[in-house]
Protein backbone atom coordinates (compact mmCIF):
# COMPACT_ATOMS: atom_id res chain seq x y z
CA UNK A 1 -40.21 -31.48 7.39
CA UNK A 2 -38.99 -27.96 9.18
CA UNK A 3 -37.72 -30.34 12.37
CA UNK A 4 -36.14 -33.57 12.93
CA UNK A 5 -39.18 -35.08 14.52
CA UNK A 6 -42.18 -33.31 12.98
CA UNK A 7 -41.56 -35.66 9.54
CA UNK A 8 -44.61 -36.15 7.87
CA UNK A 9 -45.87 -37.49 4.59
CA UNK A 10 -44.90 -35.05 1.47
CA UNK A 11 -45.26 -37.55 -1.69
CA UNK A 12 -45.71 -41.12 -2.30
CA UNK A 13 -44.59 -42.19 -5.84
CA UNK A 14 -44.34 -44.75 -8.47
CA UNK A 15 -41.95 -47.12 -7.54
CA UNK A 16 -40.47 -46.85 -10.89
CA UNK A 17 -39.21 -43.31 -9.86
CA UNK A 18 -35.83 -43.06 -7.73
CA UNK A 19 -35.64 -38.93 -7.83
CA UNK A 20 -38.29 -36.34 -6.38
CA UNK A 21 -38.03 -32.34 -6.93
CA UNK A 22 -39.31 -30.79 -4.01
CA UNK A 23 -40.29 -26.63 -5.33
CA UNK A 24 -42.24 -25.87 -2.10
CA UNK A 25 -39.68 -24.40 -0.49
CA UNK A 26 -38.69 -20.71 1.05
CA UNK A 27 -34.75 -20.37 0.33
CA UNK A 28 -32.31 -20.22 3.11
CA UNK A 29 -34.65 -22.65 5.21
CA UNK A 30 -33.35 -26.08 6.40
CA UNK A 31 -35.70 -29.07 5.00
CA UNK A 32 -35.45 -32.75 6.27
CA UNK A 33 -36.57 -35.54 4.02
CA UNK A 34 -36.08 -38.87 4.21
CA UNK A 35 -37.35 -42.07 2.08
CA UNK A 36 -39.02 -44.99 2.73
CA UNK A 37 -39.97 -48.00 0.77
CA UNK A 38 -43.67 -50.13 0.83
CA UNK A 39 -44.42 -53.44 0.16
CA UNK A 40 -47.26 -55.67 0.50
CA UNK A 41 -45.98 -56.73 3.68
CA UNK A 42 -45.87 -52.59 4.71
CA UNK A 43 -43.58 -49.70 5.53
CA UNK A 44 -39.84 -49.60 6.12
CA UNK A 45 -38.29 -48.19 8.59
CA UNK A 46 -37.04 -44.20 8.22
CA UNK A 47 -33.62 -44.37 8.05
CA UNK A 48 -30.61 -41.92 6.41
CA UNK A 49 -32.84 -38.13 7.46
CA UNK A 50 -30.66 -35.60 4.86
CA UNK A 51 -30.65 -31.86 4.88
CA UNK A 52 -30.60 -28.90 2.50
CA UNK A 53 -30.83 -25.66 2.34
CA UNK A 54 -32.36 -23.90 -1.42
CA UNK A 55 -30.43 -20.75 -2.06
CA UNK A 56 -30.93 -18.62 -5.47
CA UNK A 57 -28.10 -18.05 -7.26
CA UNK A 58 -26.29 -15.40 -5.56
CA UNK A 59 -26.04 -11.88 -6.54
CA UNK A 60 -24.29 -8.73 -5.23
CA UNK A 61 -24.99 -7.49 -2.18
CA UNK A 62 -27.16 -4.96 -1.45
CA UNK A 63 -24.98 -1.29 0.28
CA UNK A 64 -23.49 -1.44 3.60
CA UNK A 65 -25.55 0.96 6.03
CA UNK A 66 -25.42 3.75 8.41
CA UNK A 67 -22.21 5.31 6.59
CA UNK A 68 -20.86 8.65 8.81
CA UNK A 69 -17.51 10.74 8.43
CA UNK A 70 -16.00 12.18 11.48
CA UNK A 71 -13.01 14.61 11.91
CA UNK A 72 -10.71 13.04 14.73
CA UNK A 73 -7.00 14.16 15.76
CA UNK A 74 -5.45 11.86 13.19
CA UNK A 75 -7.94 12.42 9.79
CA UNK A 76 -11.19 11.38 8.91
CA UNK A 77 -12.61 7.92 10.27
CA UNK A 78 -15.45 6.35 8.36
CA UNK A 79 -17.53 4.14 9.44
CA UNK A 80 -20.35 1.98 8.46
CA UNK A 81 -22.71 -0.88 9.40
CA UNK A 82 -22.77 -4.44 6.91
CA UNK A 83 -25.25 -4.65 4.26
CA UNK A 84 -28.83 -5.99 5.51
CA UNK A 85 -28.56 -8.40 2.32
CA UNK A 86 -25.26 -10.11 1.38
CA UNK A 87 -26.59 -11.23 -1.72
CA UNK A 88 -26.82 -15.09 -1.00
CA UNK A 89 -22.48 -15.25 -1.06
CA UNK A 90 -20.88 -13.58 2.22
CA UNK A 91 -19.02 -10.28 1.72
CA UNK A 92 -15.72 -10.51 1.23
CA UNK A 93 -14.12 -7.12 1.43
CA UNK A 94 -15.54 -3.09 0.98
CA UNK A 95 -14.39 -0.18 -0.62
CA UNK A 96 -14.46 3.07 0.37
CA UNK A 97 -14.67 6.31 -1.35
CA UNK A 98 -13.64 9.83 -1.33
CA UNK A 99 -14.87 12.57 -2.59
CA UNK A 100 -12.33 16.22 -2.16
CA UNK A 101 -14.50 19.19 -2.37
CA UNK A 102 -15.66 19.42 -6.26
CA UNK A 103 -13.59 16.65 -7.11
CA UNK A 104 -15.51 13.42 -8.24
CA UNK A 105 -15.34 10.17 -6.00
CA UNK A 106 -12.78 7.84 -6.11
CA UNK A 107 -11.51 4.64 -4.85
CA UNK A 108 -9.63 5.61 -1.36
CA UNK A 109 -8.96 2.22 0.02
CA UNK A 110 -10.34 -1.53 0.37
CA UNK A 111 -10.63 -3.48 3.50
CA UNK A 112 -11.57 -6.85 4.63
CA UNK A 113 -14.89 -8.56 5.50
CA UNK A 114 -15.45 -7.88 8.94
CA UNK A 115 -13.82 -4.50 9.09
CA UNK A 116 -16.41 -1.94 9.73
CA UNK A 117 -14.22 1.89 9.86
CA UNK A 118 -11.09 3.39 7.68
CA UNK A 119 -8.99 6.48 9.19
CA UNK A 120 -8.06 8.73 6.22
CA UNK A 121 -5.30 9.99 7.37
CA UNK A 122 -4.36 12.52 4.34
CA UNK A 123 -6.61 14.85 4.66
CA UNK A 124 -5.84 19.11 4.55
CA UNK A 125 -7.31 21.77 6.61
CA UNK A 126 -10.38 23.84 5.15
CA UNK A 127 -11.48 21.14 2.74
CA UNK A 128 -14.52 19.14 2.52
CA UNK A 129 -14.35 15.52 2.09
CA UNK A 130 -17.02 13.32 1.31
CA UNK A 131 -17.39 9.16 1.42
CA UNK A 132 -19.10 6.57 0.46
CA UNK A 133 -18.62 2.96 0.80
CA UNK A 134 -19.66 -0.36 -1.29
CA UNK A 135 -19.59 -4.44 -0.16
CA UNK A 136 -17.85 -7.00 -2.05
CA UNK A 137 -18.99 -10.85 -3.00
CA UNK A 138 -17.62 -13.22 -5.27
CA UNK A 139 -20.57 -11.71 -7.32
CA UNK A 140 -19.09 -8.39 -7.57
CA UNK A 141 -19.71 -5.11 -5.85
CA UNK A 142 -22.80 -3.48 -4.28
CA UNK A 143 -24.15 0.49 -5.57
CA UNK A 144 -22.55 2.83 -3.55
CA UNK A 145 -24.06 3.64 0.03
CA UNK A 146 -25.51 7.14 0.75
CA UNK A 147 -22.65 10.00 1.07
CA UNK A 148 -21.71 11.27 4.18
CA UNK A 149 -19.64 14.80 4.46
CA UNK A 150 -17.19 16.96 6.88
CA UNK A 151 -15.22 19.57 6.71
CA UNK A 152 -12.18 19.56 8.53
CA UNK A 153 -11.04 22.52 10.32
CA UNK A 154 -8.29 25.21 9.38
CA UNK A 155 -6.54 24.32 12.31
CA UNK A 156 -6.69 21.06 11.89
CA UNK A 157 -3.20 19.12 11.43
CA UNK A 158 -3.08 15.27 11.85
CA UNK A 159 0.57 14.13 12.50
CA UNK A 160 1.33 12.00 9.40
CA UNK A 161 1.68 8.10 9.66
CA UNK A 162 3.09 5.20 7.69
CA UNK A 163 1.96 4.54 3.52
CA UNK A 164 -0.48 2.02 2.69
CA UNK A 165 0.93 -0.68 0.97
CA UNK A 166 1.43 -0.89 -2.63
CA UNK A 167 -1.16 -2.17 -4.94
CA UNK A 168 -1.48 -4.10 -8.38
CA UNK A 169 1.79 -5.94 -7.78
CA UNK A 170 2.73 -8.30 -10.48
CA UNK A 171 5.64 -10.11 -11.93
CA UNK A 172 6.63 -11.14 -15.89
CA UNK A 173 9.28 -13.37 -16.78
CA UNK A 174 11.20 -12.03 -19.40
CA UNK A 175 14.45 -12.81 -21.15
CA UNK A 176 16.64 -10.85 -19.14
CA UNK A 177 14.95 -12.04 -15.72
CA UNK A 178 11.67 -11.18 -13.95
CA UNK A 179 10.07 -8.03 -13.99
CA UNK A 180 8.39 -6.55 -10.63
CA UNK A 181 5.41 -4.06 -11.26
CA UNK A 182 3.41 -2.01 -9.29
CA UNK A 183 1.16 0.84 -8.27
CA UNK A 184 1.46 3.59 -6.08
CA UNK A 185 -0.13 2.97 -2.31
CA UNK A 186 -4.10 4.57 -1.90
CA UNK A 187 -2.46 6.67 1.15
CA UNK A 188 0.46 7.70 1.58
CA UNK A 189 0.07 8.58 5.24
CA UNK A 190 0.31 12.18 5.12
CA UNK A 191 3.70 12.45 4.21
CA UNK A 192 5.03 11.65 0.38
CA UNK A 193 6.63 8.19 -0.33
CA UNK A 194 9.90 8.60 -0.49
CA UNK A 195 11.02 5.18 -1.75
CA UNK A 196 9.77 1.41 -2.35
CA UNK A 197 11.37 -1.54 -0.87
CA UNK A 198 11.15 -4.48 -2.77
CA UNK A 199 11.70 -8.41 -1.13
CA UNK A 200 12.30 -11.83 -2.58
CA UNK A 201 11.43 -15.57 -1.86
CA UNK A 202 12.53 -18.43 -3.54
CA UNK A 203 11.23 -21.85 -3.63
CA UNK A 204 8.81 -20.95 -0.50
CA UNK A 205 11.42 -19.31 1.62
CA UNK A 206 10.98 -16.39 4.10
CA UNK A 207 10.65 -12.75 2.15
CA UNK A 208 14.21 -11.40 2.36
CA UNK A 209 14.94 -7.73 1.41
CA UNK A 210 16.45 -7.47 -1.80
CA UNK A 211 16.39 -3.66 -2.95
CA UNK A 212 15.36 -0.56 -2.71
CA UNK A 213 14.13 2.22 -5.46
CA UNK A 214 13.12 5.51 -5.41
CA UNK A 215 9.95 7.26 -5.53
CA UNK A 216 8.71 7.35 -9.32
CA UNK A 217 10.10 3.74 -10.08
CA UNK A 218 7.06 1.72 -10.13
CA UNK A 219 8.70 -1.65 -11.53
CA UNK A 220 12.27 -2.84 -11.31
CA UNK A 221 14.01 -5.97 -13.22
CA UNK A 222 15.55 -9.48 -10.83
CA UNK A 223 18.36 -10.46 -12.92
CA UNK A 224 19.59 -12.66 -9.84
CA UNK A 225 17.28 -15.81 -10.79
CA UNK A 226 17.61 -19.49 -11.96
CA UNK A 227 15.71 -22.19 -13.89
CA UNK A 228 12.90 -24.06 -12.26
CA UNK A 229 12.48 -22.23 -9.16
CA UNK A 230 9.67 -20.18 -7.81
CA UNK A 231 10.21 -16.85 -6.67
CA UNK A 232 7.63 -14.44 -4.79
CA UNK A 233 7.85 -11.09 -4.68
CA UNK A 234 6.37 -8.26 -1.90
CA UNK A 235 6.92 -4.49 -2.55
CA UNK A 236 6.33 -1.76 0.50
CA UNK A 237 6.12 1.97 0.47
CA UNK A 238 8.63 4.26 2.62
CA UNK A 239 7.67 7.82 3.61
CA UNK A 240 9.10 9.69 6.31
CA UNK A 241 7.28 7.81 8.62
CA UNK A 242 8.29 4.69 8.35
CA UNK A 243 7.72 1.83 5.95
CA UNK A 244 4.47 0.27 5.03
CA UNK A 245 3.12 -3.02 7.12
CA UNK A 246 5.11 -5.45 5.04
CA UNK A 247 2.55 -8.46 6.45
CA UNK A 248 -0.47 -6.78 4.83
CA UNK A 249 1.87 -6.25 1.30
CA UNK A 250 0.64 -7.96 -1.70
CA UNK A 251 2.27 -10.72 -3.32
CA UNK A 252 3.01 -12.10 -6.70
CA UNK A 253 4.47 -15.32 -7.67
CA UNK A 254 6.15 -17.22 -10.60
CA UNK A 255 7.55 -20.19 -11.37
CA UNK A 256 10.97 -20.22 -13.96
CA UNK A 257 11.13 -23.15 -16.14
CA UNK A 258 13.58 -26.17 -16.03
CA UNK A 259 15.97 -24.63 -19.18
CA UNK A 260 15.47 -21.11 -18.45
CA UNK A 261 18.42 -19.04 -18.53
CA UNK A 262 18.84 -14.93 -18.01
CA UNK A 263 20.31 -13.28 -21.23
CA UNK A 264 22.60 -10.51 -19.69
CA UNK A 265 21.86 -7.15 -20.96
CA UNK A 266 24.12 -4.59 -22.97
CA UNK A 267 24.32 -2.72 -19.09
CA UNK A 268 26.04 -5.85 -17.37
CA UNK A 269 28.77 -5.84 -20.39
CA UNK A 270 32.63 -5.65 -18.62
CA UNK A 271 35.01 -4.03 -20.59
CA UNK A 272 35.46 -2.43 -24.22
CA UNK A 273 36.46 -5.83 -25.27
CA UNK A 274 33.43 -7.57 -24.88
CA UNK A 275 31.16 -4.34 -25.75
CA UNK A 276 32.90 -5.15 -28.92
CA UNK A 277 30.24 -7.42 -30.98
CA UNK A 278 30.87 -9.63 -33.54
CA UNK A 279 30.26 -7.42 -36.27
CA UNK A 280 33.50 -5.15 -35.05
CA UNK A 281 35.70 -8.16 -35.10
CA UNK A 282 37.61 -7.39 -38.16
CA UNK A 283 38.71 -3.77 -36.03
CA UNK A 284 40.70 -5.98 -33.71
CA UNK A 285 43.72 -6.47 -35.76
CA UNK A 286 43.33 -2.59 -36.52
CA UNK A 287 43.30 -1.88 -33.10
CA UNK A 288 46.25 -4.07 -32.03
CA UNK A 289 48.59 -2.57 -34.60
CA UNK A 290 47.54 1.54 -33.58
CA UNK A 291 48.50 0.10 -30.25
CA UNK A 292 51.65 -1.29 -31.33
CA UNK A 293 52.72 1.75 -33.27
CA UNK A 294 52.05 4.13 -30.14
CA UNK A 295 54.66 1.76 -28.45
CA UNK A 296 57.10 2.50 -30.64
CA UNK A 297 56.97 6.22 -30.81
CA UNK A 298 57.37 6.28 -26.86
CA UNK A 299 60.47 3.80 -26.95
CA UNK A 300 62.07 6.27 -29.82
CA UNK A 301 61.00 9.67 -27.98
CA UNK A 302 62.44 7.77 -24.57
CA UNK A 303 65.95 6.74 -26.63
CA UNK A 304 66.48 10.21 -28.04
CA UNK A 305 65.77 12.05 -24.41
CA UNK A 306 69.27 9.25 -23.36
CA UNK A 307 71.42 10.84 -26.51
């Protein structure tokens, strides 16, 4: 039944049969069923009342609504209304687009489920901007909504703000430690990054700061690491501003195996002794007698100044 109490007879089968498949059904309604048993003696009781709910499988959703562009004081805020149809798995995050003058639309940002506006902030005067938006589900992503357009004034001149954080971050072990990659942030506030600060985690430990590159390094390589630990990584994006929201930075994680061991690099090499490799060993004796001979010369040049 739809209710609790309004059961009411749907099937009576062979008792030979302990599985039923009920296909009269609307999905994402709640049924009740429950099962009783007869004998020649009569009915038992109703007893154990279950509940489901038929869904078909899911698919993407369908595009978020009611998608407008306005010019405020500090860029461009879009805004938008959720999808009328989530495809049958709850939306997880949305896109948004941008479109500058003839230029073709591309991926401006991405923003969680429940967030329903995006302030682009880097925007110029006299240019028309364009946006659209799409809805994430573990399906995938929605079309694109309808396009909505402004044109933001000649006067117009939003004080810049912080970078976005930076995207795509991954690490790779390799043999000379791990390697930190990443991409440049979707919005750089206004105002171009000026350098990326990169922090470090071990074994489930608090993000520490750990360095700092500049603008145009997009990966950098942890030599400082040891065998069987875990290590997470979070990079953020400097402009002159201020730095990135280090609590909304990506992450990346791995995990160094029991025996692994660094292998220092020709850079981390001390002095001209042990640049020298093993195929310039027989030079040492050749070395160590030029340097002898050069002694002598300056004793005899120093005894003959005396005379």
């Amino acid at each position: 039944g739809r209710k609790k109490d309004e059961m009411e007879l749907k099937k009576e089968l062979d008792p030979n049969l302990t599985s039923y498949e009920d296909t009269d059904v609307e999905n994402n309604l709640t049924y009740y069923y429950s099962v009783t048993a007869f004998n020649d003696q009569g009915e038992s009781l109703e007893e154990d009342i279950i509940e489901a709910t038929p869904r078909a499988e899911p698919v993407v959703p369908s595009s978020p609504k009611d998608v407008t562009a306005e010019v405020l004081d500090e860029g461009v805020e879009v805004t938008w209304n959720k999808p009328s149809d989530d495809g049958g798995s709850s939306i997880t995050s949305y896109k948004i687009y941008r479109q500058r003058s003839e230029d073709e639309l591309k991926l401006l940002s991405e923003v969680e489920a429940g967030t329903s506006k995006h302030l682009d902030k880097n925007v110029d005067p006299g240019t028309d901007y364009t946006y659209a938006v799409t809805a994430i589900n573990e399906v995938g992503k929605s079309e694109r909504s309808y396009t909505d357009t402004v044109t933001v004034p000649e006067d117009h001149s939003p004080e810049p703000v912080r970078p976005s954080s930076p995207r795509e971050v991954t690490a790779e072990v390799l043999d000379e430690g791990v390697e930190l990659i990443w991409d440049q942030p979707l919005d750089d506030g206004g105002s171009p990054i000026t350098t990326y600060k990169i922090y470090k985690a071990k074994d489930g430990g608090e993000l520490e700061y750990l360095v700092e590159v500049e603008n145009g390094t997009m990966s950098y390589l942890d030599k400082e690491v040891e065998g069987g630990s875990n290590y997470t990584y979070a990079v953020t994006a400097v402009n002159e501003v201020g730095e990135s929201e280090r609590n909304n930075a990506e992450t990346t994680t791995v995990t160094l195996s029991e025996d692994y061991e660094p292998v220092p690099s020709d850079e981390e090499d001390g002095g001209w002794l042990e640049q020298i490799n093993e195929s310039d060993i027989p030079l040492i004796p050749i070395l160590i007698v030029l340097v002898a001979l050069i002694s002598l010369v300056i004793i005899a040049v120093a005894l003959r100044k005396r005379r």
